[in-house]
N, C-alpha and C. Protein backbone atom coordinates (compact mmCIF):
# COMPACT_ATOMS: atom_id res chain seq x y z
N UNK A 1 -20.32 24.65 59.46
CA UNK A 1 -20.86 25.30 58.29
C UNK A 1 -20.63 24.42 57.07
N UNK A 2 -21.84 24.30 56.35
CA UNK A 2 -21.80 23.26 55.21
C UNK A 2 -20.36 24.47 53.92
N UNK A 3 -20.64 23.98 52.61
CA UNK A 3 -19.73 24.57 52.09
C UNK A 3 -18.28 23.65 51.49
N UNK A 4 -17.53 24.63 50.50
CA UNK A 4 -16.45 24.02 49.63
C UNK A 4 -14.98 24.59 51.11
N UNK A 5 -13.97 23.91 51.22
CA UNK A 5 -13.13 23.79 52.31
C UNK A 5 -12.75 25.45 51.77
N UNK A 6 -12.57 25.96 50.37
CA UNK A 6 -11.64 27.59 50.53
C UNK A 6 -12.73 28.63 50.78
N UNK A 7 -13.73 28.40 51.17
CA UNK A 7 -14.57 29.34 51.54
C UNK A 7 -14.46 30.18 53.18
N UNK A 8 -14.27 31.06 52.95
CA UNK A 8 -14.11 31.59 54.66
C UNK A 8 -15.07 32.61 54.96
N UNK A 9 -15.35 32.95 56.11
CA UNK A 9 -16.37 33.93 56.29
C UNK A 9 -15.82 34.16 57.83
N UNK A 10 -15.91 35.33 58.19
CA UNK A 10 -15.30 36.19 58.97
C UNK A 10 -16.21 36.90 60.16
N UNK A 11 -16.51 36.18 61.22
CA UNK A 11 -17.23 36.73 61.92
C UNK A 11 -17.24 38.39 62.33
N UNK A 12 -17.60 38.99 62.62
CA UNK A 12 -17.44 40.23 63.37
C UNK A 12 -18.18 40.96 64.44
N UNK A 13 -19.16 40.33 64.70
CA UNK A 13 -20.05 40.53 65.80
C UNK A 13 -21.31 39.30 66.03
N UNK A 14 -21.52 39.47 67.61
CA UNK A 14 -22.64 38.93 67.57
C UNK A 14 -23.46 39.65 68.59
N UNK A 15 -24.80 39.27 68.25
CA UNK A 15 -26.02 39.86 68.90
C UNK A 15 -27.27 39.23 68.83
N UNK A 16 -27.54 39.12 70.02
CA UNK A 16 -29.05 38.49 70.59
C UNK A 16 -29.52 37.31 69.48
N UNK A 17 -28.27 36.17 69.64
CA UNK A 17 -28.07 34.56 69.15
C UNK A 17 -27.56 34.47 67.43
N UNK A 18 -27.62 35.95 67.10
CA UNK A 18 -27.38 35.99 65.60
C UNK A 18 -25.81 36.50 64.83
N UNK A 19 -25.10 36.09 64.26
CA UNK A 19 -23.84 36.66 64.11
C UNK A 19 -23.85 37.54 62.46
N UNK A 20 -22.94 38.68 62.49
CA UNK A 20 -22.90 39.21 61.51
C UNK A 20 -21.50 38.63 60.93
N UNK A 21 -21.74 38.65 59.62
CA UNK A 21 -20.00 37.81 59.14
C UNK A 21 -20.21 38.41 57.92
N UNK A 22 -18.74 38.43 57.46
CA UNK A 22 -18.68 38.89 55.73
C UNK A 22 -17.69 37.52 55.26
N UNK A 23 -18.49 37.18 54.21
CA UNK A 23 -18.08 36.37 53.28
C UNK A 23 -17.49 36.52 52.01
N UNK A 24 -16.30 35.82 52.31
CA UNK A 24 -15.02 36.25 50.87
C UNK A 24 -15.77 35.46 49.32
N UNK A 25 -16.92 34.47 49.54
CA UNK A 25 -16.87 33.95 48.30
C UNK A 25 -18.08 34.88 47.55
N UNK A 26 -18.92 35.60 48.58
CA UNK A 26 -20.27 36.27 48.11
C UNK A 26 -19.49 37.66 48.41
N UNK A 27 -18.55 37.91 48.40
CA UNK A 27 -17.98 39.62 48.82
C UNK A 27 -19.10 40.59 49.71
N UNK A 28 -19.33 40.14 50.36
CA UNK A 28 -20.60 40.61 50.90
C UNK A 28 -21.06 40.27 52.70
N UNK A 29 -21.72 41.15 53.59
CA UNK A 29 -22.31 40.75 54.82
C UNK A 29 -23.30 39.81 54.56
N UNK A 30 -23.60 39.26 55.84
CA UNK A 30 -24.77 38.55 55.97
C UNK A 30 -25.32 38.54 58.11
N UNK A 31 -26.35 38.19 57.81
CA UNK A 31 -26.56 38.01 59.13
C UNK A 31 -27.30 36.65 59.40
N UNK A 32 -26.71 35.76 60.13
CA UNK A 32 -27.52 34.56 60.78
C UNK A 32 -27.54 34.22 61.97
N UNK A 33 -28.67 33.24 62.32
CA UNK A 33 -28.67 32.54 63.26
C UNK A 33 -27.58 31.30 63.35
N UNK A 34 -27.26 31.18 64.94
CA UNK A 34 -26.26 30.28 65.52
C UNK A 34 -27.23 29.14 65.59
N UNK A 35 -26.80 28.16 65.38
CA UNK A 35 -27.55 26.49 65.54
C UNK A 35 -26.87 26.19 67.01
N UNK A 36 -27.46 24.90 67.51
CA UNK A 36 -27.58 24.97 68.90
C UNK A 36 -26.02 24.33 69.04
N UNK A 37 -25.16 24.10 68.16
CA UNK A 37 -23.60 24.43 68.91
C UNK A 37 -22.48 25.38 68.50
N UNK A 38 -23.27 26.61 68.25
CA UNK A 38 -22.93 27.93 68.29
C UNK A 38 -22.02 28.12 66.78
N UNK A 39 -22.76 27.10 65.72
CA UNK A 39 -22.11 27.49 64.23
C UNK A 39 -23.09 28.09 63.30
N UNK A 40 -22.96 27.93 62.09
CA UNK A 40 -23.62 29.12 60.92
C UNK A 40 -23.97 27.31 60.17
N UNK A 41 -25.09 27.00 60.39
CA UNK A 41 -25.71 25.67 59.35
C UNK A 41 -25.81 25.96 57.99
N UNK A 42 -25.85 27.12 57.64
CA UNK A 42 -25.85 26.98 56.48
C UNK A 42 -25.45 28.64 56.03
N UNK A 43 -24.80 28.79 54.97
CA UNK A 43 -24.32 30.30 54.72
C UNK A 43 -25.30 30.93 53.65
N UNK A 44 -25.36 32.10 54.42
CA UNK A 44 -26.35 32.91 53.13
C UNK A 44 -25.86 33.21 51.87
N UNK A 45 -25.94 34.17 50.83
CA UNK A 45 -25.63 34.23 49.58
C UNK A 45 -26.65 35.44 49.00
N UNK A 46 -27.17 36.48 49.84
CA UNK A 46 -26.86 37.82 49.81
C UNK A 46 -26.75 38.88 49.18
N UNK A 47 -25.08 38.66 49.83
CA UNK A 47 -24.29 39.80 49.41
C UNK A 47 -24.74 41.00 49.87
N UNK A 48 -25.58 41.53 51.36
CA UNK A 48 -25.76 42.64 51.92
C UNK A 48 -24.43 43.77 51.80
N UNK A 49 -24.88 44.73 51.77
CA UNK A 49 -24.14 45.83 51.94
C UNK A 49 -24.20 45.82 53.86
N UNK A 50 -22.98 46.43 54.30
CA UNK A 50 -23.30 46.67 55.76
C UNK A 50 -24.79 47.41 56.31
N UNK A 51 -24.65 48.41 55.47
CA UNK A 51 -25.85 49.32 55.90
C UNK A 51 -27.07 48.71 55.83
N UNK A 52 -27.31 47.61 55.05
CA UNK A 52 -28.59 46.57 55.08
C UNK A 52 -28.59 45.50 56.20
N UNK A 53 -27.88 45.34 56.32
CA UNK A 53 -27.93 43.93 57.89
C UNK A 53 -28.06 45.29 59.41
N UNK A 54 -27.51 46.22 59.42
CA UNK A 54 -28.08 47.32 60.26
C UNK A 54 -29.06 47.30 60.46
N UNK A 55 -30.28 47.80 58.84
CA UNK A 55 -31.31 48.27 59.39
C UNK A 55 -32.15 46.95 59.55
N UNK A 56 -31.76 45.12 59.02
CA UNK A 56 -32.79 44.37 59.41
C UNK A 56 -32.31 43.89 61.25
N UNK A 57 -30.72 44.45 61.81
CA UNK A 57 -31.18 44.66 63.06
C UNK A 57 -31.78 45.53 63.69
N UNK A 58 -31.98 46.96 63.32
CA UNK A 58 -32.02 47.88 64.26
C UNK A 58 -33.56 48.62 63.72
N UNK A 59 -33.94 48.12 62.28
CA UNK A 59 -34.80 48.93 61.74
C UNK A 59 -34.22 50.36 60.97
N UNK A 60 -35.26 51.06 60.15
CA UNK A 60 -34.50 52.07 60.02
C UNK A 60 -34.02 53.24 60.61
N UNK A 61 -33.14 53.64 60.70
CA UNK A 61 -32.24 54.43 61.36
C UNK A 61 -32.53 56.24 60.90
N UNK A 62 -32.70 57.03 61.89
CA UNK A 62 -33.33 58.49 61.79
C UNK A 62 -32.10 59.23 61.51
N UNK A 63 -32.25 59.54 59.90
CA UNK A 63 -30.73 60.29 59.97
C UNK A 63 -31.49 61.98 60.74
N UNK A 64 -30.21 62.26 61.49
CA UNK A 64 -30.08 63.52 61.89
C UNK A 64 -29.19 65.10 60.54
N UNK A 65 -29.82 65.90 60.31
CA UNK A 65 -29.12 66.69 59.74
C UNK A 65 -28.71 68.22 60.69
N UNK A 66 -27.65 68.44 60.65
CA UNK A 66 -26.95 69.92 61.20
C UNK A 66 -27.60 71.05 60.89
């Protein structure tokens, strides 16, 4: 990952070649693609809320009410 050396970003999942990570310098999620030796080429800048990298995996989501 390109970038300044105190920058960290924190993987937390991956799914179908793409990883979700939150980044300490953008306080924020992101979602990318893995380059072909399984790193982040370049970091986004964002700043997704979780609930936004959800729905650009899953689409939007049917809330249910009681």
């Amino acid at each position: 990952m390109t970038g300044s050396p105190s920058e960290y970003v924190y993987v937390v999942a991956e799914y179908q070649g793409k990883v979700l990570y939150w980044s300490d310098v953008e306080d924020g999620w992101e979602l990318q693609s893995l380059n072909s030796t399984g790193g982040i080429t370049e970091r986004g800048s964002n700043q997704f809320e979780l609930k936004h990298v959800i729905v650009q995996l899953f689409g939007q989501l049917e809330v249910r009410s009681k």
